[in-house]
PDB file of N, CA and C in Angstrom:
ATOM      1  N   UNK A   1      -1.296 -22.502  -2.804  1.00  0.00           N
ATOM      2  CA  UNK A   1      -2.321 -22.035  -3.715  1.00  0.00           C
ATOM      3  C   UNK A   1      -2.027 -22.647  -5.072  1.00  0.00           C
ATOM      4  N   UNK A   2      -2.970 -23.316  -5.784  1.00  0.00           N
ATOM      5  CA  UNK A   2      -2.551 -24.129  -7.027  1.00  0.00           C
ATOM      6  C   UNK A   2      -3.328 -23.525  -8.026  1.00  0.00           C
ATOM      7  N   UNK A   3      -2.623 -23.013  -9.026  1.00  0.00           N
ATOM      8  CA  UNK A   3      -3.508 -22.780 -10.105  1.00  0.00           C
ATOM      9  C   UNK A   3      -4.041 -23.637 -11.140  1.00  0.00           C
ATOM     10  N   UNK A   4      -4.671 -23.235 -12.063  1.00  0.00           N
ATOM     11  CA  UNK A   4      -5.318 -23.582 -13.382  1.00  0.00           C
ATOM     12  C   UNK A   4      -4.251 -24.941 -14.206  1.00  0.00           C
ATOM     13  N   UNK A   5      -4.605 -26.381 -14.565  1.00  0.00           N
ATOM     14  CA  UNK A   5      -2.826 -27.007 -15.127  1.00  0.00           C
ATOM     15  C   UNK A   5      -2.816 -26.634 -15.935  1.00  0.00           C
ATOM     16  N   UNK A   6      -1.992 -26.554 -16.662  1.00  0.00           N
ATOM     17  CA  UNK A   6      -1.482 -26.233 -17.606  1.00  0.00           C
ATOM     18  C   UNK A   6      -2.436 -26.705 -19.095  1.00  0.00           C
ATOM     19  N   UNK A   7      -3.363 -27.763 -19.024  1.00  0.00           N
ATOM     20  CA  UNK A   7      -4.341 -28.286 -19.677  1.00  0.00           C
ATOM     21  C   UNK A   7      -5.704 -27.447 -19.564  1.00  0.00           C
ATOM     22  N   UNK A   8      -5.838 -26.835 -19.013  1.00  0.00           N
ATOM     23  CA  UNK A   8      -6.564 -26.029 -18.833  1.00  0.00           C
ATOM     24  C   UNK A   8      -6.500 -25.165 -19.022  1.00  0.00           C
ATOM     25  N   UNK A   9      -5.780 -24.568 -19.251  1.00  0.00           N
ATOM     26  CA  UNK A   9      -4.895 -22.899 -19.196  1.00  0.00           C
ATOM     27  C   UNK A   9      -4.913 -23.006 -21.146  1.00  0.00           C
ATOM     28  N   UNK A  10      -4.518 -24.198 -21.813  1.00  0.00           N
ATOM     29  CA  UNK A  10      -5.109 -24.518 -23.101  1.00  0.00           C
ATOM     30  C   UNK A  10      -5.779 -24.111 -23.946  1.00  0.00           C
ATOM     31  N   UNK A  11      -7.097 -24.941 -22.739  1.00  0.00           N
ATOM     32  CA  UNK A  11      -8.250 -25.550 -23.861  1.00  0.00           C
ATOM     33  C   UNK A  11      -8.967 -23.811 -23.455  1.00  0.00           C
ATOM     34  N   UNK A  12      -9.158 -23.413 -22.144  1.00  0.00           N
ATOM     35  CA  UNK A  12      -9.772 -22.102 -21.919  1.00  0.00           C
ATOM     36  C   UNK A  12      -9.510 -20.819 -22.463  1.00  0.00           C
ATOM     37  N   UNK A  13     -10.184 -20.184 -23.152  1.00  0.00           N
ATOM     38  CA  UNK A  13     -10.207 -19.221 -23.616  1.00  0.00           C
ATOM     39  C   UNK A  13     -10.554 -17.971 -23.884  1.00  0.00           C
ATOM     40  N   UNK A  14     -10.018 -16.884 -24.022  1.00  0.00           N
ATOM     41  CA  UNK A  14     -10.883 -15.405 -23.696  1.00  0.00           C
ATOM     42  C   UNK A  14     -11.449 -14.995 -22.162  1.00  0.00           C
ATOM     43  N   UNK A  15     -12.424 -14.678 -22.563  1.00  0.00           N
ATOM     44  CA  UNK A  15     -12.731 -14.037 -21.046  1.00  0.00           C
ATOM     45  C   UNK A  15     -13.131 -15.116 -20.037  1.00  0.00           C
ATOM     46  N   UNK A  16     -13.419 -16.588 -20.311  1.00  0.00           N
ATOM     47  CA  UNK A  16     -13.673 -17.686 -18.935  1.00  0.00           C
ATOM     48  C   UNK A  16     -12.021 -17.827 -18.797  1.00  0.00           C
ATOM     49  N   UNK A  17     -11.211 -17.973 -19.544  1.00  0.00           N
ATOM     50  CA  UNK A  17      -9.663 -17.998 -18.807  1.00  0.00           C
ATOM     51  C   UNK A  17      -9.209 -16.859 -17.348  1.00  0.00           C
ATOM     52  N   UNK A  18      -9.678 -15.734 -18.056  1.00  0.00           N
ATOM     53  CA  UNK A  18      -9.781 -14.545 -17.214  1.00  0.00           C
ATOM     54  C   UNK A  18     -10.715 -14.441 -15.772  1.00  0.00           C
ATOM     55  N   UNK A  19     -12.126 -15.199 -15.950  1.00  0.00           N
ATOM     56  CA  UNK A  19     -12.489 -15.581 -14.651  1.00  0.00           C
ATOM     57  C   UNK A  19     -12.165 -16.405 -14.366  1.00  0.00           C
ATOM     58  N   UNK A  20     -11.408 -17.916 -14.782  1.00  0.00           N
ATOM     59  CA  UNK A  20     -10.663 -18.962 -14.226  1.00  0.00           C
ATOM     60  C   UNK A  20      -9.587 -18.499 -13.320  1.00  0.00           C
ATOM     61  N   UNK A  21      -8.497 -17.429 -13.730  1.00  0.00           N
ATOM     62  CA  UNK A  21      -7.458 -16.787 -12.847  1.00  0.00           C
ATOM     63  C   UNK A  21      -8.313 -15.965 -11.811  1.00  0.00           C
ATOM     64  N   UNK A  22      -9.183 -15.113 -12.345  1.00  0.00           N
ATOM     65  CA  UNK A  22      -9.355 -14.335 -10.921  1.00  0.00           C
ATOM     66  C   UNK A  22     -10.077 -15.566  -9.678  1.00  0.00           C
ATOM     67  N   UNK A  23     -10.545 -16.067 -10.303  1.00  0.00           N
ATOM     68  CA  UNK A  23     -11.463 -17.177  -9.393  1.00  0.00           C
ATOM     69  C   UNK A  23     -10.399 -17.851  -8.294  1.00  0.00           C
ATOM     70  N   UNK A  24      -9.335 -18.362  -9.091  1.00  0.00           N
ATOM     71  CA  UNK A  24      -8.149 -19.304  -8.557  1.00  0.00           C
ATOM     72  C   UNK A  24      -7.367 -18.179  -7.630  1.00  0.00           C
ATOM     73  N   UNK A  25      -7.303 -16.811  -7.908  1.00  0.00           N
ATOM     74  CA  UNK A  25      -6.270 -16.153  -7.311  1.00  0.00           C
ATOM     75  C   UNK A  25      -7.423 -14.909  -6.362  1.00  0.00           C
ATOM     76  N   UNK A  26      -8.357 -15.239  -6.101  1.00  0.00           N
ATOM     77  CA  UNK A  26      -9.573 -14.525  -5.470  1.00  0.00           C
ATOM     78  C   UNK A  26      -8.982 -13.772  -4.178  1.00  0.00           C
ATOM     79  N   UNK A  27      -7.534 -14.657  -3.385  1.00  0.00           N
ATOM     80  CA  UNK A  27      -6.726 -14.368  -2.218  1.00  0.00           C
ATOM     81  C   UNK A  27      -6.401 -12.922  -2.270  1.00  0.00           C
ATOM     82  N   UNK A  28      -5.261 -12.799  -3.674  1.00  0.00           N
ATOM     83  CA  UNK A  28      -4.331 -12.251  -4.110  1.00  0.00           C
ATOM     84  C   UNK A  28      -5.405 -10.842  -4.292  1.00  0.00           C
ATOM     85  N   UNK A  29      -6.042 -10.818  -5.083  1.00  0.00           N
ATOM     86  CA  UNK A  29      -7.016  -9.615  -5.407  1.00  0.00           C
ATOM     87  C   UNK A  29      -8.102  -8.820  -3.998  1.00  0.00           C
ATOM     88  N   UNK A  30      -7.924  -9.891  -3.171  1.00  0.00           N
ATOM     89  CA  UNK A  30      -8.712  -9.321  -1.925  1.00  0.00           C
ATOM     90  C   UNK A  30      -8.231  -7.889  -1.310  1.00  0.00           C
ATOM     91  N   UNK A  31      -9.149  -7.245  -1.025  1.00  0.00           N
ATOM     92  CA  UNK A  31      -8.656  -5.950   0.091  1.00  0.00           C
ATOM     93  C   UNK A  31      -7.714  -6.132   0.780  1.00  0.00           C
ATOM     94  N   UNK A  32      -7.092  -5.877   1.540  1.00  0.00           N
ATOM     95  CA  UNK A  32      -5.851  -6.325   2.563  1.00  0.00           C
ATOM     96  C   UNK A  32      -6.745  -5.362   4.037  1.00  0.00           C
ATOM     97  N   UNK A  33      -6.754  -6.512   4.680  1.00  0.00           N
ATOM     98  CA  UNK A  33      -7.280  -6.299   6.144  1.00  0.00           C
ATOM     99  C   UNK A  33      -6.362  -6.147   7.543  1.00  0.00           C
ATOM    100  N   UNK A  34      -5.686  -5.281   7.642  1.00  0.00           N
ATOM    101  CA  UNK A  34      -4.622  -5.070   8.893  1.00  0.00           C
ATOM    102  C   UNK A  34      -3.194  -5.326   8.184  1.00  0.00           C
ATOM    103  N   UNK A  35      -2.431  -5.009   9.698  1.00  0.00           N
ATOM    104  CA  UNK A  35      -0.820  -5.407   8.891  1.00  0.00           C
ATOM    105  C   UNK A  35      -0.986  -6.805   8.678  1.00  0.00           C
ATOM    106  N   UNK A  36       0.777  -6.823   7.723  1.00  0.00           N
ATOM    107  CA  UNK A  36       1.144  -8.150   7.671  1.00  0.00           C
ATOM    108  C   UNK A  36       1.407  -8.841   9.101  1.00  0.00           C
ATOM    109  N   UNK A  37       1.724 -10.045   8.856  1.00  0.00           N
ATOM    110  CA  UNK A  37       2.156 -10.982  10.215  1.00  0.00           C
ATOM    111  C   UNK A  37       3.900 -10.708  10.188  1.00  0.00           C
ATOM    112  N   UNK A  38       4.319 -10.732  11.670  1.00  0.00           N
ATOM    113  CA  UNK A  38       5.376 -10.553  11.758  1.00  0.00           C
ATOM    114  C   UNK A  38       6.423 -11.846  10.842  1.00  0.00           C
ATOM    115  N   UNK A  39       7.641 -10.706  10.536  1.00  0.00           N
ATOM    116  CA  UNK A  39       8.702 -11.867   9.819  1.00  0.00           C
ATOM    117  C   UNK A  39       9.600 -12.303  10.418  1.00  0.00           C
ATOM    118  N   UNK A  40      10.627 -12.841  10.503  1.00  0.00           N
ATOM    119  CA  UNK A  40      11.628 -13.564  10.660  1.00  0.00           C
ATOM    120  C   UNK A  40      12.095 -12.428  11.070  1.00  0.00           C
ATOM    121  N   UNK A  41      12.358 -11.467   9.961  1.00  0.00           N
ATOM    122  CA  UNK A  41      13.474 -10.648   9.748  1.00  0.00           C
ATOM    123  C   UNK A  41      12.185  -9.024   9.584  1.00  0.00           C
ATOM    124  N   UNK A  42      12.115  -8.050  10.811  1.00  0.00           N
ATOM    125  CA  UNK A  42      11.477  -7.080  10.144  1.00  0.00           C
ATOM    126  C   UNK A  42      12.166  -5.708   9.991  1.00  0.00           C
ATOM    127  N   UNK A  43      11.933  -5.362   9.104  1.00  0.00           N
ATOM    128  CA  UNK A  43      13.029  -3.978   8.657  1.00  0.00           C
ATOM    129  C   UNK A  43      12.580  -2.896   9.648  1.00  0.00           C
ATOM    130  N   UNK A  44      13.991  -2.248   9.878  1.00  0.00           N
ATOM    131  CA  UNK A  44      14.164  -1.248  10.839  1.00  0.00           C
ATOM    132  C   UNK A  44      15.628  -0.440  10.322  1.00  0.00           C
ATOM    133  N   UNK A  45      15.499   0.790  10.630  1.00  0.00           N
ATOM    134  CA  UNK A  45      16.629   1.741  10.342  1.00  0.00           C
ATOM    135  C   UNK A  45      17.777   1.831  11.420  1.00  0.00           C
ATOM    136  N   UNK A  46      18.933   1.355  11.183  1.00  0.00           N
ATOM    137  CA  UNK A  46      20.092   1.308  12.194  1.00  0.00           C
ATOM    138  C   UNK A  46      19.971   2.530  12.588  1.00  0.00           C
ATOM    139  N   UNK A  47      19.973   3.320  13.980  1.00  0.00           N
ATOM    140  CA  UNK A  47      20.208   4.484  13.917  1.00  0.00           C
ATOM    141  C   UNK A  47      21.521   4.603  15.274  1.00  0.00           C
ATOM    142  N   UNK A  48      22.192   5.413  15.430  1.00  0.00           N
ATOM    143  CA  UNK A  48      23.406   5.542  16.493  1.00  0.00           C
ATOM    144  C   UNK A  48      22.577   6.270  17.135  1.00  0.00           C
ATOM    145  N   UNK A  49      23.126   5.729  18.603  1.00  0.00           N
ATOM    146  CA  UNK A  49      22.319   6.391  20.101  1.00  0.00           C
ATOM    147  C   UNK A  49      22.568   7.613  19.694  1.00  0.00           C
ATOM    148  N   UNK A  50      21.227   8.755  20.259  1.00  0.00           N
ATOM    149  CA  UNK A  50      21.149   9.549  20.238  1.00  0.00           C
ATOM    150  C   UNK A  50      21.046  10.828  18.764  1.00  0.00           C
ATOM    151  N   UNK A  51      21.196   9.886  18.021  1.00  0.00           N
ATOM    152  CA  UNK A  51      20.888  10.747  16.756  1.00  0.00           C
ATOM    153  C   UNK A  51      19.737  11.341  16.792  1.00  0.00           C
ATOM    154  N   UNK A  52      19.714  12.917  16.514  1.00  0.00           N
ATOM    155  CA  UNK A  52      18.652  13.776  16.424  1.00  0.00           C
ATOM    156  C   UNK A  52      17.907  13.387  14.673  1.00  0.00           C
ATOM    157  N   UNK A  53      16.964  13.435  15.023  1.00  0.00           N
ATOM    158  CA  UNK A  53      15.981  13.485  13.542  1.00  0.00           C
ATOM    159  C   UNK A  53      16.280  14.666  12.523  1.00  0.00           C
ATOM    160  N   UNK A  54      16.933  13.582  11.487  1.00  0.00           N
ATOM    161  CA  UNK A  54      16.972  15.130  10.243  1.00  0.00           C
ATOM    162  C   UNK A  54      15.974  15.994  10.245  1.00  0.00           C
ATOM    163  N   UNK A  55      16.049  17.291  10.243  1.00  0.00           N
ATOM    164  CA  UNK A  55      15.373  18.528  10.333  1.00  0.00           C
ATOM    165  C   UNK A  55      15.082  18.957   8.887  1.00  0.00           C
ATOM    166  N   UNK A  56      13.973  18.579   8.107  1.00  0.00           N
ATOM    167  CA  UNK A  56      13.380  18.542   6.846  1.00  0.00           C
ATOM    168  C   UNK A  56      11.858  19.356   6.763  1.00  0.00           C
ATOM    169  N   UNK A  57      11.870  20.279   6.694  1.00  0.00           N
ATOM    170  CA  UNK A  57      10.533  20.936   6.537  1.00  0.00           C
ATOM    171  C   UNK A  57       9.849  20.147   5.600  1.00  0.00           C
ATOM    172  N   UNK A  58       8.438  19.759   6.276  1.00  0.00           N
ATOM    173  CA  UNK A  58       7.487  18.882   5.372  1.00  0.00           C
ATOM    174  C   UNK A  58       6.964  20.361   4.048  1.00  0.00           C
ATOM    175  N   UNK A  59       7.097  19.409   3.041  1.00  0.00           N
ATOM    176  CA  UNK A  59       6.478  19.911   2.160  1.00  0.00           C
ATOM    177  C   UNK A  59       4.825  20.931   2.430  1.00  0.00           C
ATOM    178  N   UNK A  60       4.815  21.763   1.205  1.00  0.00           N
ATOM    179  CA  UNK A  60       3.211  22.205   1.514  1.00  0.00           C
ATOM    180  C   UNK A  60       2.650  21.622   0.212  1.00  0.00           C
ATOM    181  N   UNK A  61       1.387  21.197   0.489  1.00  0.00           N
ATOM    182  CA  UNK A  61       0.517  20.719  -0.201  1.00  0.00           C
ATOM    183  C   UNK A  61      -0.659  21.871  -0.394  1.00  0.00           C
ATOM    184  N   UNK A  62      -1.024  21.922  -1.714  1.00  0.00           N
ATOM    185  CA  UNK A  62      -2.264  22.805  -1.829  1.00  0.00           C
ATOM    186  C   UNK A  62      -3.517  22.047  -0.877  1.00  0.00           C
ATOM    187  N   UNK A  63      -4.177  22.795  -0.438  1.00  0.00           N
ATOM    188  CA  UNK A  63      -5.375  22.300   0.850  1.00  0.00           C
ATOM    189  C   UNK A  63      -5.763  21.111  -0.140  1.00  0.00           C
ATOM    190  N   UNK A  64      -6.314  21.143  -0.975  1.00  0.00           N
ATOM    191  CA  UNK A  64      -7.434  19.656  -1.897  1.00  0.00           C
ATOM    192  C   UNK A  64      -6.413  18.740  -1.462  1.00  0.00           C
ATOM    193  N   UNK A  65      -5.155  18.687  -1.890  1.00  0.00           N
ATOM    194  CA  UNK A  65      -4.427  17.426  -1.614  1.00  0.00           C
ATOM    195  C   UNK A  65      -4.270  17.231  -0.036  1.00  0.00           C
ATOM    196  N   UNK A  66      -4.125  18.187   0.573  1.00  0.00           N
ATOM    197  CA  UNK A  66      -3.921  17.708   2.232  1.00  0.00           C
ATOM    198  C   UNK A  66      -4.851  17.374   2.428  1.00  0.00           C
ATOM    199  N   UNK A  67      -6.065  17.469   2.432  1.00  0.00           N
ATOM    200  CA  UNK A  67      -7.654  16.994   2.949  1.00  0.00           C
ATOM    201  C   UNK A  67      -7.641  15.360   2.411  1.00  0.00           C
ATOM    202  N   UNK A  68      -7.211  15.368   0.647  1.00  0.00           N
ATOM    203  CA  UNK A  68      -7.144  14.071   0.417  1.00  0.00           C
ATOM    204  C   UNK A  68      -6.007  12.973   0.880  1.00  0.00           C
ATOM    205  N   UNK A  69      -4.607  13.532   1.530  1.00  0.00           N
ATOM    206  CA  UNK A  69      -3.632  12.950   2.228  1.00  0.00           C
ATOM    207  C   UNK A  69      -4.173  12.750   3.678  1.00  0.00           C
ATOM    208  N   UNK A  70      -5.175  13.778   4.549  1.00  0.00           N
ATOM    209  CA  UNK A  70      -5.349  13.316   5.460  1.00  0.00           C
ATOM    210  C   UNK A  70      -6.417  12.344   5.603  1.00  0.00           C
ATOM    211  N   UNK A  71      -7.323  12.263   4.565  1.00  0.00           N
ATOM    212  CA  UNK A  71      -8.300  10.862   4.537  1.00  0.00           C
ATOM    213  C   UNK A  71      -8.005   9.873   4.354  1.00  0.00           C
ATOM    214  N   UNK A  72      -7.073   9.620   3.147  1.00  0.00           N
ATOM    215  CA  UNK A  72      -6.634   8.550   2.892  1.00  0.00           C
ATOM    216  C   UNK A  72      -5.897   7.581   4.130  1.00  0.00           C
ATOM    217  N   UNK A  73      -5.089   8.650   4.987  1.00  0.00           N
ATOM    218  CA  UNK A  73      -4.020   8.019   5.692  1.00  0.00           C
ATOM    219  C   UNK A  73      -5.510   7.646   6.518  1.00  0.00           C
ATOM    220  N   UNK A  74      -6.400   8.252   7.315  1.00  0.00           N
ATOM    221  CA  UNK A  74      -7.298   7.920   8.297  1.00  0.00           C
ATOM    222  C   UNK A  74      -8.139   6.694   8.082  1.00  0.00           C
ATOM    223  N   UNK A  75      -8.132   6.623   6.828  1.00  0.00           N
ATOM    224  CA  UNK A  75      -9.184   5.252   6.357  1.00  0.00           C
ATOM    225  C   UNK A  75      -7.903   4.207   6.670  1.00  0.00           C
ATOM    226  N   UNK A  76      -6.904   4.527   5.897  1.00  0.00           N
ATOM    227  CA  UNK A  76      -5.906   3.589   6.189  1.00  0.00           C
ATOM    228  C   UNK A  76      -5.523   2.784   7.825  1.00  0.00           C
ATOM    229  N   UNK A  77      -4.990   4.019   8.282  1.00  0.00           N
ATOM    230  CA  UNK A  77      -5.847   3.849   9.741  1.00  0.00           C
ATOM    231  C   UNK A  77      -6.660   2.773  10.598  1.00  0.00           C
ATOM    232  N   UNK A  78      -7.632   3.177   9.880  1.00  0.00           N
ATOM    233  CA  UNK A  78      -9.397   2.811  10.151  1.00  0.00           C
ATOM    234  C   UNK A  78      -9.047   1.442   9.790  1.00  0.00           C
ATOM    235  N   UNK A  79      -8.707   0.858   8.843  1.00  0.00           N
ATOM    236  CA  UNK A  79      -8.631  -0.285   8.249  1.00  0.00           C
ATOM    237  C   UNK A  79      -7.461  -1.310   9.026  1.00  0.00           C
ATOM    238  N   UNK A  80      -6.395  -0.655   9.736  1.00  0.00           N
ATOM    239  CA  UNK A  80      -5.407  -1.464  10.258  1.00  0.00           C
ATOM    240  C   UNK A  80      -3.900  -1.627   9.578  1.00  0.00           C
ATOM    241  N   UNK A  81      -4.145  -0.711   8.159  1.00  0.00           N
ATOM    242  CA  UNK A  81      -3.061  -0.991   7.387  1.00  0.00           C
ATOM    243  C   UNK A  81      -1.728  -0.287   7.709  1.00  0.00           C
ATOM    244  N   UNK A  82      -2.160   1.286   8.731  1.00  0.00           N
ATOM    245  CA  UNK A  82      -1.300   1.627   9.344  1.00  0.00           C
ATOM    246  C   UNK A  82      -1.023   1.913  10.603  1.00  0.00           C
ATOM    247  N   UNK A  83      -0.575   2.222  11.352  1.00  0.00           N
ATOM    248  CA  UNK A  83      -0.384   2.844  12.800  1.00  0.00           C
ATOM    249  C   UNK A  83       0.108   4.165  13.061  1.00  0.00           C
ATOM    250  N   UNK A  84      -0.625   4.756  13.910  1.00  0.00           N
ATOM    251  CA  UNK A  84      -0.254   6.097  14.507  1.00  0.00           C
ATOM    252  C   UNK A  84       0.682   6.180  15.316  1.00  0.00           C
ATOM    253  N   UNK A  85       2.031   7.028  14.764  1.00  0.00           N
ATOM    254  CA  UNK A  85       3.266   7.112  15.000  1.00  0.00           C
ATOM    255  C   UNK A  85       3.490   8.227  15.397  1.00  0.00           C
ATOM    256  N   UNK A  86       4.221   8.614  16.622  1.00  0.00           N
ATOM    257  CA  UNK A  86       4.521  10.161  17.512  1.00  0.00           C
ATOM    258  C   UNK A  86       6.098  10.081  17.300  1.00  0.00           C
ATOM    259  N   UNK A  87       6.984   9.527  16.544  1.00  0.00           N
ATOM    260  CA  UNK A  87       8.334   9.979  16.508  1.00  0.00           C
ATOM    261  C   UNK A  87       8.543  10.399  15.629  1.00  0.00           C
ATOM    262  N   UNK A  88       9.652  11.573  15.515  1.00  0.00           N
ATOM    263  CA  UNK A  88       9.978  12.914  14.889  1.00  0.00           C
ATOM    264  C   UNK A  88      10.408  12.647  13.297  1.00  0.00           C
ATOM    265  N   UNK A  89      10.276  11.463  13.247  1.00  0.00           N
ATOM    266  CA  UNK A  89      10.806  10.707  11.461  1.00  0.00           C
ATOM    267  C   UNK A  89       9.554  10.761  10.867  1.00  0.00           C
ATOM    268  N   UNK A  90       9.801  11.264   9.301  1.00  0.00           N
ATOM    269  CA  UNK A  90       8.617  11.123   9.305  1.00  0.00           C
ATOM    270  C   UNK A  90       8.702  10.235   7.502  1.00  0.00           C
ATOM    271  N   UNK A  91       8.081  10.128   6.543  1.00  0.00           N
ATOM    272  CA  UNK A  91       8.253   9.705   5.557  1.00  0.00           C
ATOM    273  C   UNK A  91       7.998  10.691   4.237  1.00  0.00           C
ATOM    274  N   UNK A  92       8.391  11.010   2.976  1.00  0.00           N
ATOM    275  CA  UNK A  92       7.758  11.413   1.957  1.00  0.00           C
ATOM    276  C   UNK A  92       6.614  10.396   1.086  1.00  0.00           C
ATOM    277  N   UNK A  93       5.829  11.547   0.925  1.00  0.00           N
ATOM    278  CA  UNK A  93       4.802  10.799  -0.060  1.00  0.00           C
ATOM    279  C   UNK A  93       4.309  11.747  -0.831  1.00  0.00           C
ATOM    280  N   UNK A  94       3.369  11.559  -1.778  1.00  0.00           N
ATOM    281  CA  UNK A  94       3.385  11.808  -3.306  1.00  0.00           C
ATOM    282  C   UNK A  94       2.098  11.679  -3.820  1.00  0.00           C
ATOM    283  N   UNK A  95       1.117  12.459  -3.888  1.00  0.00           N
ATOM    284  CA  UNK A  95      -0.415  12.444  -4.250  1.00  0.00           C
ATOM    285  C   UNK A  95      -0.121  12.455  -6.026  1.00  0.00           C
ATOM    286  N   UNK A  96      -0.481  11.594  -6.396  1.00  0.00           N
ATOM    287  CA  UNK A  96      -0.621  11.619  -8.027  1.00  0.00           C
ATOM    288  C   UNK A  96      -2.205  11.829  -8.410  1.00  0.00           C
ATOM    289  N   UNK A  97      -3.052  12.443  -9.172  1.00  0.00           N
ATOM    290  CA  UNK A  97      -4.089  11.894  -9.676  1.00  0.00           C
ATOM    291  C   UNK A  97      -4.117  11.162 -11.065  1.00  0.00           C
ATOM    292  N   UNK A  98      -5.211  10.286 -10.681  1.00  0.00           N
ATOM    293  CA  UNK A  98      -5.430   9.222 -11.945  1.00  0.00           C
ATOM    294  C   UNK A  98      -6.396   9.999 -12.784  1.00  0.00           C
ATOM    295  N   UNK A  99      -6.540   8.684 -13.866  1.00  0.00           N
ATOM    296  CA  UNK A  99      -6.921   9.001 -14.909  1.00  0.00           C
ATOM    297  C   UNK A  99      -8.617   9.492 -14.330  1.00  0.00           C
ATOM    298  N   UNK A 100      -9.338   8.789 -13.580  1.00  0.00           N
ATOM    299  CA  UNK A 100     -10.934   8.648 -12.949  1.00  0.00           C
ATOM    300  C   UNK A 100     -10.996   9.361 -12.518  1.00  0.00           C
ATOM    301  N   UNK A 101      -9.943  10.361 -11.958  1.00  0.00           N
ATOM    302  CA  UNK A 101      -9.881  11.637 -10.896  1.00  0.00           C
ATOM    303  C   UNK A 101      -9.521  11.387  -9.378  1.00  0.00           C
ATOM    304  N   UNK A 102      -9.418  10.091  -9.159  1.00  0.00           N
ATOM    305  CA  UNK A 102      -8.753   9.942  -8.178  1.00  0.00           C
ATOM    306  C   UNK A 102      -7.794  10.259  -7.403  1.00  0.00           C
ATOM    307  N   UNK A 103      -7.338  10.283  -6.220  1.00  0.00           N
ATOM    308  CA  UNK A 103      -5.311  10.347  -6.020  1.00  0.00           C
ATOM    309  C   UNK A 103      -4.919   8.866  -6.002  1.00  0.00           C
ATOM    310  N   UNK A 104      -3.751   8.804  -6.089  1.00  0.00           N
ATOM    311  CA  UNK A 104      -3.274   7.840  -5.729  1.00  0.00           C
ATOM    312  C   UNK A 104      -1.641   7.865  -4.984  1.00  0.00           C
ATOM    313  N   UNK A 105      -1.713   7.468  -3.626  1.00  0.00           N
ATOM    314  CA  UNK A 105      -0.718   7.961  -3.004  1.00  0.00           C
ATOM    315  C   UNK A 105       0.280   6.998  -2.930  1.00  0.00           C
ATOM    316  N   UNK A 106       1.752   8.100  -3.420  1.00  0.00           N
ATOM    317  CA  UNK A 106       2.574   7.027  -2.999  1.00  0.00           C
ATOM    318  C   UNK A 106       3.755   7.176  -1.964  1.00  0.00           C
ATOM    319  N   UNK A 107       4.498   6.396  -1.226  1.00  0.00           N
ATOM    320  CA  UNK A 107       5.766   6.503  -0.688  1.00  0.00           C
ATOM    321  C   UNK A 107       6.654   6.103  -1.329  1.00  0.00           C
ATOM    322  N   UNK A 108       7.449   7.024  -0.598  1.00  0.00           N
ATOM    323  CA  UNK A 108       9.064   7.127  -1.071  1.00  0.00           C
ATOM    324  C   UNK A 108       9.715   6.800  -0.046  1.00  0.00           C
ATOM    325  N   UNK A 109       9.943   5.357   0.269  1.00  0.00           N
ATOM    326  CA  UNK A 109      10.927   4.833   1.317  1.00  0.00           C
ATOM    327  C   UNK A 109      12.498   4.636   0.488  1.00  0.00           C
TER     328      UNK A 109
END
């Protein structure tokens, strides 16, 4: 992916510089459509045979946020970005709202 040269990056100014980058980096800003492609190397948790799953009571969420944790994950879902997982591990995550009123969810790996 090649950007803007450096001669350009120059003479351009204000807000056409600003659609020059998004234009050039149009990839980078796209939605993300399914997982990534497999790596070389993909992360996984060493675990010793037979280790039982830490026993961690999931948090409670007031209902508004669980309704909005369970959509989010389902669109997510829907979209390919995650997969539906039946083993006893599970992850923390973290409903923030934004400034627009949004959530915005995060993990804690």
């Amino acid at each position: 992916m090649a950007g803007p040269s450096g001669s350009q990056l120059h003479a351009t100014q204000g807000p056409d510089l600003l659609d020059l980058l998004l234009d050039e980096l149009a990839d980078v800003f796209a939605a993300p459509v399914g997982l990534p492609p497999p790596r070389a190397r993909d992360h996984f948790i060493h675990l010793l045979p037979g280790t039982p799953p830490v026993a961690v009571h999931p948090y409670r969420y007031p209902q508004l946020q669980k309704d909005e944790l369970e959509r989010q994950c389902r669109a997510m879902e829907e979209q390919g970005l995650i997969q539906h997982s039946s083993l006893a591990f599970s992850v923390s995550v973290l409903l923030v709202k934004k400034s627009d009123g949004t959530w915005r969810l995060y993990v804690d790996f």
